[in-house]
Protein backbone atom coordinates (compact mmCIF):
# COMPACT_ATOMS: atom_id res chain seq x y z
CA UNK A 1 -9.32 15.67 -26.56
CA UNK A 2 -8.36 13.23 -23.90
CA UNK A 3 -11.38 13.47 -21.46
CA UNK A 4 -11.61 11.33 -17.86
CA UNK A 5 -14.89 13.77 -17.47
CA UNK A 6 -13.04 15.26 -14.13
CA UNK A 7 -13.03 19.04 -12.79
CA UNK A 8 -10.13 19.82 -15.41
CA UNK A 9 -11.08 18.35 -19.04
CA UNK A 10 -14.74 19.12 -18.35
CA UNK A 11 -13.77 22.93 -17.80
CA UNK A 12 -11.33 22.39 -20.78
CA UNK A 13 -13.94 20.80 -22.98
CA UNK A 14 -16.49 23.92 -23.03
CA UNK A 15 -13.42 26.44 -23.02
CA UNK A 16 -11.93 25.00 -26.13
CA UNK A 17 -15.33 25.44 -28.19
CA UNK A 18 -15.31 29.13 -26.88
CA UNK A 19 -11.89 29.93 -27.43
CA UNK A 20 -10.79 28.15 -30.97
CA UNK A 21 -14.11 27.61 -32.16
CA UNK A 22 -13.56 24.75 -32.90
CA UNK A 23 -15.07 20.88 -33.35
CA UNK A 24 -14.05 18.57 -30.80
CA UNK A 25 -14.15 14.86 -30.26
CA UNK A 26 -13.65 12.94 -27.04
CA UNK A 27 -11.45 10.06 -26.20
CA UNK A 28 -12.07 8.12 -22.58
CA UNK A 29 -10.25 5.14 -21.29
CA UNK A 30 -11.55 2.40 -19.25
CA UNK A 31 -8.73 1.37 -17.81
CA UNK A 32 -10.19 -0.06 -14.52
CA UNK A 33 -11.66 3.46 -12.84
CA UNK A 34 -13.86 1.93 -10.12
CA UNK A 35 -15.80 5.44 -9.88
CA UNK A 36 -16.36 6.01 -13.10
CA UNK A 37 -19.66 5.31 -15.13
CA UNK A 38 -18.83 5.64 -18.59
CA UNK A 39 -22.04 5.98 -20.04
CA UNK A 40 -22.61 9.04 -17.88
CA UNK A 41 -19.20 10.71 -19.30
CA UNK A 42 -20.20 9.89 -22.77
CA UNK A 43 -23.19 11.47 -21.81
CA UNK A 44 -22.03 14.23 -20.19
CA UNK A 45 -19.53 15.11 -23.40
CA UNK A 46 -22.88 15.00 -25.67
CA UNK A 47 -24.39 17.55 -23.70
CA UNK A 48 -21.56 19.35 -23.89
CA UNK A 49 -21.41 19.83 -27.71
CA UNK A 50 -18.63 17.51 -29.26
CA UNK A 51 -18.81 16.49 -32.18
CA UNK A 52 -18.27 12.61 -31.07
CA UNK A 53 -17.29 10.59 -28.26
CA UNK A 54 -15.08 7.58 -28.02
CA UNK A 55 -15.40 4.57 -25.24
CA UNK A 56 -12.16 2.51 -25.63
CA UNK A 57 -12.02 -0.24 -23.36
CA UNK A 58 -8.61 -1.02 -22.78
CA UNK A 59 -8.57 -2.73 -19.19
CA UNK A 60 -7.12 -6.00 -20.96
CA UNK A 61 -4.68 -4.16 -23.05
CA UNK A 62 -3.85 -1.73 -19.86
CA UNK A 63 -2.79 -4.70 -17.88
CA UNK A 64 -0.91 -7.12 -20.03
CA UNK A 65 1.30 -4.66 -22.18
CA UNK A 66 2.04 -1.88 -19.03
CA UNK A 67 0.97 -2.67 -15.74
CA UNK A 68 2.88 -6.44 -15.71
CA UNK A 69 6.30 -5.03 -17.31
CA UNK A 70 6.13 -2.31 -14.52
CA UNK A 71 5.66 -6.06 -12.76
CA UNK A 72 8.44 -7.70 -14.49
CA UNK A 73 10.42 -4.57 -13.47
CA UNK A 74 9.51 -4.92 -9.90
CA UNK A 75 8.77 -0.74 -10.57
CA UNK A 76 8.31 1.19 -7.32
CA UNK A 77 9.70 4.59 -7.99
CA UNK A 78 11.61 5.70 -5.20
CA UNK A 79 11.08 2.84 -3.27
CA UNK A 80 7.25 3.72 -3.09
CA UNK A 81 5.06 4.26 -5.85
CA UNK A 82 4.21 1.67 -8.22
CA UNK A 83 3.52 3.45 -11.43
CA UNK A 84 0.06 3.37 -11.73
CA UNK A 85 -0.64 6.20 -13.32
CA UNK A 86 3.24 6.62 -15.21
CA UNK A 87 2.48 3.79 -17.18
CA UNK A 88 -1.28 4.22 -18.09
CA UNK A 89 -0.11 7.83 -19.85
CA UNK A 90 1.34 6.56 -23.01
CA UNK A 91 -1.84 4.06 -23.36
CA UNK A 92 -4.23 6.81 -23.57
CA UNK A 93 -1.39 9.16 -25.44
CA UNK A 94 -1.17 6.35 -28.03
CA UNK A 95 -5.07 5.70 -28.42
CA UNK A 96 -5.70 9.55 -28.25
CA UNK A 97 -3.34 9.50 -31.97
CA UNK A 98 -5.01 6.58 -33.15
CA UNK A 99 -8.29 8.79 -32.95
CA UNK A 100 -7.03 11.42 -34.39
CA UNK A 101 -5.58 9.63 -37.16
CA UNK A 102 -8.99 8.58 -37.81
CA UNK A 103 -10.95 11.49 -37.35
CA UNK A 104 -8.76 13.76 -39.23
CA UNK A 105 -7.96 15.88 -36.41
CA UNK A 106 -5.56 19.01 -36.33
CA UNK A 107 -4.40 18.47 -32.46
CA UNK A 108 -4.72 16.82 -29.54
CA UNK A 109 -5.49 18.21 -25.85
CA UNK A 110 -5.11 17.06 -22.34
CA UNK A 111 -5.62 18.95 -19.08
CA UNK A 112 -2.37 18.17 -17.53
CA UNK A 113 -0.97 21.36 -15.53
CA UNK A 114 2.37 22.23 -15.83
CA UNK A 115 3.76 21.43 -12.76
CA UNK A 116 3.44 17.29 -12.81
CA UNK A 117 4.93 14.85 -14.48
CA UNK A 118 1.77 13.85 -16.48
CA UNK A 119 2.44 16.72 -19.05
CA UNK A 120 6.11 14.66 -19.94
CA UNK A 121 4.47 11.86 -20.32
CA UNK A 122 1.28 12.98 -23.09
CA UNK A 123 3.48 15.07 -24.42
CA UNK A 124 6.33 13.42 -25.37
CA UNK A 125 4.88 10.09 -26.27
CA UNK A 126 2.13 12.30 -28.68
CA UNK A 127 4.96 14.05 -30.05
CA UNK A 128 6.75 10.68 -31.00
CA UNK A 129 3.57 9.31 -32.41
CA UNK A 130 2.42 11.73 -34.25
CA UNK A 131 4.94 14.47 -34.74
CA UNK A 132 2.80 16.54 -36.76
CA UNK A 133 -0.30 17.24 -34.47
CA UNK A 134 -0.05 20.30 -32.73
CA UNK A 135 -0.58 19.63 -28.79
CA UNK A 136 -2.61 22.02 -26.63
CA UNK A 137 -2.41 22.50 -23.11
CA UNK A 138 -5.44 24.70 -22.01
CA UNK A 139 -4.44 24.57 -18.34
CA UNK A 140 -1.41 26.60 -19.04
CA UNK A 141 -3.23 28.85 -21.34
CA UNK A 142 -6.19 29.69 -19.38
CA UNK A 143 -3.80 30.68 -15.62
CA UNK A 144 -6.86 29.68 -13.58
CA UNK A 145 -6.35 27.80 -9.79
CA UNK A 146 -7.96 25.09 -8.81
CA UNK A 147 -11.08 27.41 -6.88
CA UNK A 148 -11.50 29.18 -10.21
CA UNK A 149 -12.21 26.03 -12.23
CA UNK A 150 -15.04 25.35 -10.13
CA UNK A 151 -16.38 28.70 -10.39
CA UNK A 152 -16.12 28.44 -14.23
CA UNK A 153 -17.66 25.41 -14.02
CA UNK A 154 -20.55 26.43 -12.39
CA UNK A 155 -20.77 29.65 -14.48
CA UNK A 156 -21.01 27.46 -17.43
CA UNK A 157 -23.43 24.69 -16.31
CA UNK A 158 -20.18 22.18 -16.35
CA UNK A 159 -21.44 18.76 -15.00
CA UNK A 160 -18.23 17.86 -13.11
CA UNK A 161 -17.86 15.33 -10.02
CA UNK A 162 -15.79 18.12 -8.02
CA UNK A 163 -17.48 20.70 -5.80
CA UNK A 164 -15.65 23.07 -3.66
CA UNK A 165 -16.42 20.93 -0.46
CA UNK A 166 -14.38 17.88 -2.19
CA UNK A 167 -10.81 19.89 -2.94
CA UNK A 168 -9.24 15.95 -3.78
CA UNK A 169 -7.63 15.31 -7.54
CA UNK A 170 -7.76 11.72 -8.09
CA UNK A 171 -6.69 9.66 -10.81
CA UNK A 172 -7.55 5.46 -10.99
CA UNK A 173 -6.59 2.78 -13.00
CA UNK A 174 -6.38 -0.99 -12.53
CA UNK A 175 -2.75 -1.42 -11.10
CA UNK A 176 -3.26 2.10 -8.40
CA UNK A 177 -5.47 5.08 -7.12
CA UNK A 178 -3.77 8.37 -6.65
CA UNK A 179 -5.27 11.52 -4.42
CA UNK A 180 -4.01 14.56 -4.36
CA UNK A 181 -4.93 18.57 -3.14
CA UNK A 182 -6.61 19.66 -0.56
CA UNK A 183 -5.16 18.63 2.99
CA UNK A 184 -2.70 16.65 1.17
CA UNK A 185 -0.77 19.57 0.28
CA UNK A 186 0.51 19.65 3.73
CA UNK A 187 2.97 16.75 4.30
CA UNK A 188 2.85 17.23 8.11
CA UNK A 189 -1.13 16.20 8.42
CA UNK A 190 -1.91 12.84 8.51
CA UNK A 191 -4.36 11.88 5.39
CA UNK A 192 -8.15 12.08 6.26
CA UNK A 193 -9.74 8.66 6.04
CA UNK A 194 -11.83 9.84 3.53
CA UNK A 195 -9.32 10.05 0.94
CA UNK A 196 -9.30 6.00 0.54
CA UNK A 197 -11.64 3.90 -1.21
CA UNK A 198 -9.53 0.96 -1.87
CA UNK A 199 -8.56 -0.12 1.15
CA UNK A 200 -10.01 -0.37 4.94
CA UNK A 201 -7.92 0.97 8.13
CA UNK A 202 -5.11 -1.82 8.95
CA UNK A 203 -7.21 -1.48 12.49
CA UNK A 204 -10.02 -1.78 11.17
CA UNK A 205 -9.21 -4.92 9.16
CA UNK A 206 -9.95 -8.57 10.16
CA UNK A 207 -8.86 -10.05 13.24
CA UNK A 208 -7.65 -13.24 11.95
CA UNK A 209 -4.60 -13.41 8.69
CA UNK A 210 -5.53 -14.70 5.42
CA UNK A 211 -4.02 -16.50 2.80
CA UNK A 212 -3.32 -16.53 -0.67
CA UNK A 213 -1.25 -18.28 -3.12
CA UNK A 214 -0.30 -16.64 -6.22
CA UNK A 215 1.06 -18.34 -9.67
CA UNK A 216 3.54 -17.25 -11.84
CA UNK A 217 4.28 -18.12 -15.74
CA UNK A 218 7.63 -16.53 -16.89
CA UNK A 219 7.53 -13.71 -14.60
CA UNK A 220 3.23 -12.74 -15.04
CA UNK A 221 0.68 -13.90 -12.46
CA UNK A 222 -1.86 -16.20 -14.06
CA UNK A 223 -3.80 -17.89 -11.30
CA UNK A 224 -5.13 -17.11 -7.68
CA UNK A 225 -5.10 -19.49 -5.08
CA UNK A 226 -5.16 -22.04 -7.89
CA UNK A 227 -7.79 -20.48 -10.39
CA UNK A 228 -6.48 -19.34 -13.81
CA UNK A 229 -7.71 -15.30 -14.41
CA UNK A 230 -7.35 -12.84 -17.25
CA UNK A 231 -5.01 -10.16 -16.42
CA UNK A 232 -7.54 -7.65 -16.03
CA UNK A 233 -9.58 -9.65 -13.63
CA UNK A 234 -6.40 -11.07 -11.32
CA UNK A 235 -5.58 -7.73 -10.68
CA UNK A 236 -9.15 -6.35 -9.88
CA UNK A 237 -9.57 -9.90 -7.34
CA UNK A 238 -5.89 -8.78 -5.44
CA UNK A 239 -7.06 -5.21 -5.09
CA UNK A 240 -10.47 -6.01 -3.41
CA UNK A 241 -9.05 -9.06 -1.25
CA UNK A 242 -5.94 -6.87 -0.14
CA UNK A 243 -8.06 -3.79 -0.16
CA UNK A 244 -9.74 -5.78 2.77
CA UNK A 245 -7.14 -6.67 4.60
CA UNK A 246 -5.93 -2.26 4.57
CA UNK A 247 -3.24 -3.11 2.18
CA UNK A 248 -1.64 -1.37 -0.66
CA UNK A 249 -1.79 2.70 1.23
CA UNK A 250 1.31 4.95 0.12
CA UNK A 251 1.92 7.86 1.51
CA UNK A 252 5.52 9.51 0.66
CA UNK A 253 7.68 12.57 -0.73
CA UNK A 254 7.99 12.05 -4.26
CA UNK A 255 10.61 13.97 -6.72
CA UNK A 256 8.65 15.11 -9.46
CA UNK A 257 11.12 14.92 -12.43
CA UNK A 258 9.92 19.08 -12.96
CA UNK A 259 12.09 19.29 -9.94
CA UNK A 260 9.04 19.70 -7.17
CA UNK A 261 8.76 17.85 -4.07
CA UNK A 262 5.54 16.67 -3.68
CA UNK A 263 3.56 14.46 -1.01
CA UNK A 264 1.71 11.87 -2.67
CA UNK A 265 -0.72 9.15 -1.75
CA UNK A 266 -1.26 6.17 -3.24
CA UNK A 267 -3.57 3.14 -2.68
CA UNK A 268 -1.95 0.42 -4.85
CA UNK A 269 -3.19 -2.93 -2.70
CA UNK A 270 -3.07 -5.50 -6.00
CA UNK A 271 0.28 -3.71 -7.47
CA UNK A 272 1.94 -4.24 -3.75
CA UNK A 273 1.06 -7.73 -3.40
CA UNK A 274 2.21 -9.03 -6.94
CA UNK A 275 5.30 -6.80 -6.56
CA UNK A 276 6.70 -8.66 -3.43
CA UNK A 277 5.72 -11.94 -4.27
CA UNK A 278 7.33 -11.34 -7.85
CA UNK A 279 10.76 -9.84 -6.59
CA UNK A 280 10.59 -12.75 -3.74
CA UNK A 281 10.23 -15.84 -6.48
CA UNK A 282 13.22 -13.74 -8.59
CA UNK A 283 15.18 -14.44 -6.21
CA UNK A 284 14.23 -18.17 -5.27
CA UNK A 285 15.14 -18.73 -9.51
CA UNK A 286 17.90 -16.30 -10.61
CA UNK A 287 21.37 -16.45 -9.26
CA UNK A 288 22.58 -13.81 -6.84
CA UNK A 289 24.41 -11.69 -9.63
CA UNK A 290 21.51 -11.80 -11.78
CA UNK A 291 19.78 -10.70 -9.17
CA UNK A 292 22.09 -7.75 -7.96
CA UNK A 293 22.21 -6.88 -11.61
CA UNK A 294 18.73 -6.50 -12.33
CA UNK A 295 18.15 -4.32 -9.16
CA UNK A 296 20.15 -1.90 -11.08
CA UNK A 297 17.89 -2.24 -14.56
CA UNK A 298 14.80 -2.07 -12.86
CA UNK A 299 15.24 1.11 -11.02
CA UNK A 300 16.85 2.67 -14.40
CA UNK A 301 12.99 1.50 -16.23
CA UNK A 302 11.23 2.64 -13.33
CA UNK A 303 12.99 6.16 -13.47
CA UNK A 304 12.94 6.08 -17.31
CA UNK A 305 8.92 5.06 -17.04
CA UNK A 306 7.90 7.81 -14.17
CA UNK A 307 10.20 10.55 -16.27
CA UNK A 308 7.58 9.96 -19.31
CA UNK A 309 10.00 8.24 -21.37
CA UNK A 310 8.16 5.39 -22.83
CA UNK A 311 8.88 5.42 -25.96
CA UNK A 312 12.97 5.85 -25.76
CA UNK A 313 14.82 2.98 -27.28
CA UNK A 314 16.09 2.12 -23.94
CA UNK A 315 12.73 0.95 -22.67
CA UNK A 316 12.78 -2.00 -24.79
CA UNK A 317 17.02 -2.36 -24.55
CA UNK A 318 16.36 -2.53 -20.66
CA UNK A 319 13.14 -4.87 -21.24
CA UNK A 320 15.45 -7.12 -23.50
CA UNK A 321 17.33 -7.99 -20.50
CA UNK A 322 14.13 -8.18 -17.76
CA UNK A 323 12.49 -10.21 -20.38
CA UNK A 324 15.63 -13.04 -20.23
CA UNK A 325 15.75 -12.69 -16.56
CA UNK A 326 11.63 -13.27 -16.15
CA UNK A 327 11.88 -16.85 -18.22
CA UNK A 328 12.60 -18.83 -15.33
CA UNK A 329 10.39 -17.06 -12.92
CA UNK A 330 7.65 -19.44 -12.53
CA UNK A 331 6.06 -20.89 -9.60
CA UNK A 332 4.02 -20.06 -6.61
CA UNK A 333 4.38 -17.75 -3.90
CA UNK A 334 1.95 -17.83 -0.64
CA UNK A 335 1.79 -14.64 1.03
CA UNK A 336 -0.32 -13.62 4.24
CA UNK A 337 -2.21 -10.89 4.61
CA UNK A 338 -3.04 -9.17 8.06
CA UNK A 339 -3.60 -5.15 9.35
CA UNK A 340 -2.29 -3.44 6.45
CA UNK A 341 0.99 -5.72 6.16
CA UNK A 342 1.60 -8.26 3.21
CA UNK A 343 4.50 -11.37 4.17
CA UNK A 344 5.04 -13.53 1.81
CA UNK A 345 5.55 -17.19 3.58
CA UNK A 346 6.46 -19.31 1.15
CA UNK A 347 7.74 -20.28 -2.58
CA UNK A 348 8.48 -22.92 -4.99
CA UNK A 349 9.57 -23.65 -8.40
CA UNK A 350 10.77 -26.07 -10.09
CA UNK A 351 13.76 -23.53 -11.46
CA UNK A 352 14.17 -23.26 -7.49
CA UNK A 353 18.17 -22.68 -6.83
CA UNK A 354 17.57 -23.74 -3.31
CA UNK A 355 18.85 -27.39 -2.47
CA UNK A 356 18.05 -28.16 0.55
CA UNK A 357 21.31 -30.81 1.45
CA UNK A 358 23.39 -27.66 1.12
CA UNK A 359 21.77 -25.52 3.10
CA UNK A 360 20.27 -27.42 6.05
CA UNK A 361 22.17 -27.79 9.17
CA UNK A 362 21.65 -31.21 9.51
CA UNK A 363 24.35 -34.35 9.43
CA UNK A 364 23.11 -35.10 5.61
CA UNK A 365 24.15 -31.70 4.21
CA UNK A 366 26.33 -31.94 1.09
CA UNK A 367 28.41 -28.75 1.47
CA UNK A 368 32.02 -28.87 1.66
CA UNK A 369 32.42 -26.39 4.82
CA UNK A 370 36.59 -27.73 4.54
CA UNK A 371 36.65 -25.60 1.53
CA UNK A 372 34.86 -22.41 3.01
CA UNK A 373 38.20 -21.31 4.80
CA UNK A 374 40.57 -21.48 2.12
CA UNK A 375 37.41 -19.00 -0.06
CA UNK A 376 37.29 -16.51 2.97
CA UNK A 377 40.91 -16.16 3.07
CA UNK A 378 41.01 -14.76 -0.56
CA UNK A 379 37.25 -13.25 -0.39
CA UNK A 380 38.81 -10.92 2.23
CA UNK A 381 42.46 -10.28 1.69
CA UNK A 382 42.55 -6.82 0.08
CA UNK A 383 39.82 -5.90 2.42
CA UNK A 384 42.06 -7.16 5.17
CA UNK A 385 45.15 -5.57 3.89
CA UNK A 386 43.61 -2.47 3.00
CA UNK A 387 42.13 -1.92 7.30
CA UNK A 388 46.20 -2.58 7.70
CA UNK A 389 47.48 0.26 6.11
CA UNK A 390 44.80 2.52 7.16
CA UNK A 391 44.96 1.59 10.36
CA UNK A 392 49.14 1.74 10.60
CA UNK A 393 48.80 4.66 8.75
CA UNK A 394 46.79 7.14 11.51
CA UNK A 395 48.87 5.73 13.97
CA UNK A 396 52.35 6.76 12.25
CA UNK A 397 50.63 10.34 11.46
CA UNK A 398 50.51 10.21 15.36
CA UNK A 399 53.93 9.55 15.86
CA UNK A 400 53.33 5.63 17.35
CA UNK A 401 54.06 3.89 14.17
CA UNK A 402 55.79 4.48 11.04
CA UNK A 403 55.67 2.08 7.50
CA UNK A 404 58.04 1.92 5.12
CA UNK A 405 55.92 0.03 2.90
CA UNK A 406 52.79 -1.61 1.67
CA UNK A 407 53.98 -4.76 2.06
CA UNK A 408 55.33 -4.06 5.39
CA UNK A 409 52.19 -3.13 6.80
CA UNK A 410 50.97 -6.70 4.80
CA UNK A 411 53.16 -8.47 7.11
């Protein structure tokens, strides 16, 4: 079973004993959860009865191989949402076989619901792995809400974080937080401070701006403000010194890909920061139709990622590409942080296509502005010809004008 220890796998833990009879074993993550103690799950799952428990520490591994291609990929689904939790799925899915594999278990369960996307993204990636385990999905066996979890919960003696006076569903990892339930279920109220953890209120943040300089190595941060970091640890600096400064809160309409609106908030402070300052330095390095191209391929990986998708072919046929593109992004970007808002103000590298005797204004600029009119004329003609005809055309429907031909209305 893959067990975070929360309100749902804790209830699904005892109720799988009861129901199958059956020996269980355990399988947690640390993949960054600032609130979890993982001794105290393991713990917990003891008392519980399994058989055995597994503590995989997979921070590094979380990072490196998901979190910076969803980086690479500049992946904000919808505009918004960085993927935190999209791209951590398939991680556990794919430890959760290796277990199994070594255990000699019959199936694998998680305690995803069936109205997220969560469910797409076990399942699938399980199913790919290990085609032969059988999956189980307790939530959707059992029919109980939310309220009758906790009462089941504390029926059973269930050790479980969530009480009926904290309704909130939240879900961590290194690269975002997600909340959701209670209040949140009503898009028109304003979240309660008390959902965040991450981050301060942009009001509530310092008075005075602060910077920081990030560096990039073929398209992956590997330094702060001049010190070199392991993945794991970069990330875990950006989210506290952003979380400071009230960066990094989401709150948005989301299309679940089960075809439900939902309002979702996020607190992704690191994921935000690298984001902009990794899309900025793209565009410093790569040319503007490498640029307008990969727009395209990055929003078909994030959509592919969120949908639960991981393991499709295309993945790594998209990555191919985002992989080529990322070589030459390398360099620094210095971005300012202040009340909740992250502006990146300034970038170099030495695959910089910015020269600055072309671009300055100055008497010493090298471009050749005699050759810019003959380039507008053609940039523009069948843009220009094509207002002609529309335009000549209305009027002749209205009796003023009539053309005989295209090239007429050319003329």
């Amino acid at each position: 079973m893959l067990y975070s220890g929360g309100l749902d796998t804790s209830c699904m833990l005892k109720w799988l004993q009861e129901r199958y009879e059956c020996e269980v074993i355990t399988v947690t993550l640390n993949i960054g959860q600032k609130t979890k103690d993982f001794k105290e799950i393991e713990e917990k799952a003891k008392k519980l009865g399994v058989k055995k428990h597994y503590t995989i520490d997979a921070r590094e591994e979380f990072v490196r191989e998901y979190a910076f291609r969803a980086l690479k990929a500049n992946a904000l689904y919808e505009g918004e949402y960085p993927v935190s939790s999209s791209i951590a799925r398939p991680l556990i899915a794919r430890w959760g076989v290796e277990i199994a594999r070594k255990e000699g278990a019959d199936a694998i369960a998680h305690g995803c619901t069936g109205k997220g996307n969560d469910q797409i993204r076990f399942n699938v990636t399980i199913a790919a792995l290990a085609p032969d385990l059988k999956i189980l999905m307790p939530v959707l066996e059992w029919g109980m809400s939310r309220e009758e979890e906790v009462e089941y919960a504390l029926k059973h003696g269930v050790p479980v974080p969530v009480g009926k006076e904290s309704p909130y569903s939240i879900d961590e990892n290194l690269w975002g937080r997600s909340i959701e339930c209670g209040p949140l279920e009503h898009p028109e109220v304003e979240p309660p401070e008390e959902v965040f953890a991450w981050t301060v209120p942009p009001e509530k943040a310092p008075d005075k701006p602060e910077y920081v300089e990030i560096q990039f190595e073929g398209g992956v941060p590997v330094a702060v403000n001049g010190e070199e970091m392991p993945p794991a640890s970069l990330v875990e600096h950006l989210n506290e010194l952003a979380g400071r400064h009230g960066i990094g809160r989401i709150d948005h309409i989301e299309d679940r890909f089960v075809g439900i609106k939902s309002r979702e908030v996020y607190e992704c402070p690191g994921a935000i920061i690298l984001i902009k300052a990794h899309k900025d330095l793209e565009k410093l390095v790569l040319t503007r139709h490498e640029v307008f191209f990969k727009e395209k391929v990055d929003q078909e990986w994030t959509n592919l990622v969120y949908g639960g998708l991981w393991v499709d072919p295309l993945r790594e046929d998209l990555e191919a590409f985002i992989d080529k593109a990322n070589e030459r992004v390398s360099g620094v970007v210095r971005v300012r942080l202040y009340k909740g808002h992250c502006m990146v103000v300034g970038r170099k590298s030495e695959y910089s296509l910015y020269d600055y005797s072309l671009a300055t204004y100055e008497r010493r600029q090298t471009f050749k502005q005699d050759a810019a009119p003959g380039f507008v004329e053609l940039w523009g003609l069948q843009s220009r010809l094509a207002y002609i005809v529309k335009k000549k055309k209305v009027k002749g429907e209205k009796g003023l004008i009539a053309i005989s031909s295209v090239r007429e209305a050319g003329k």
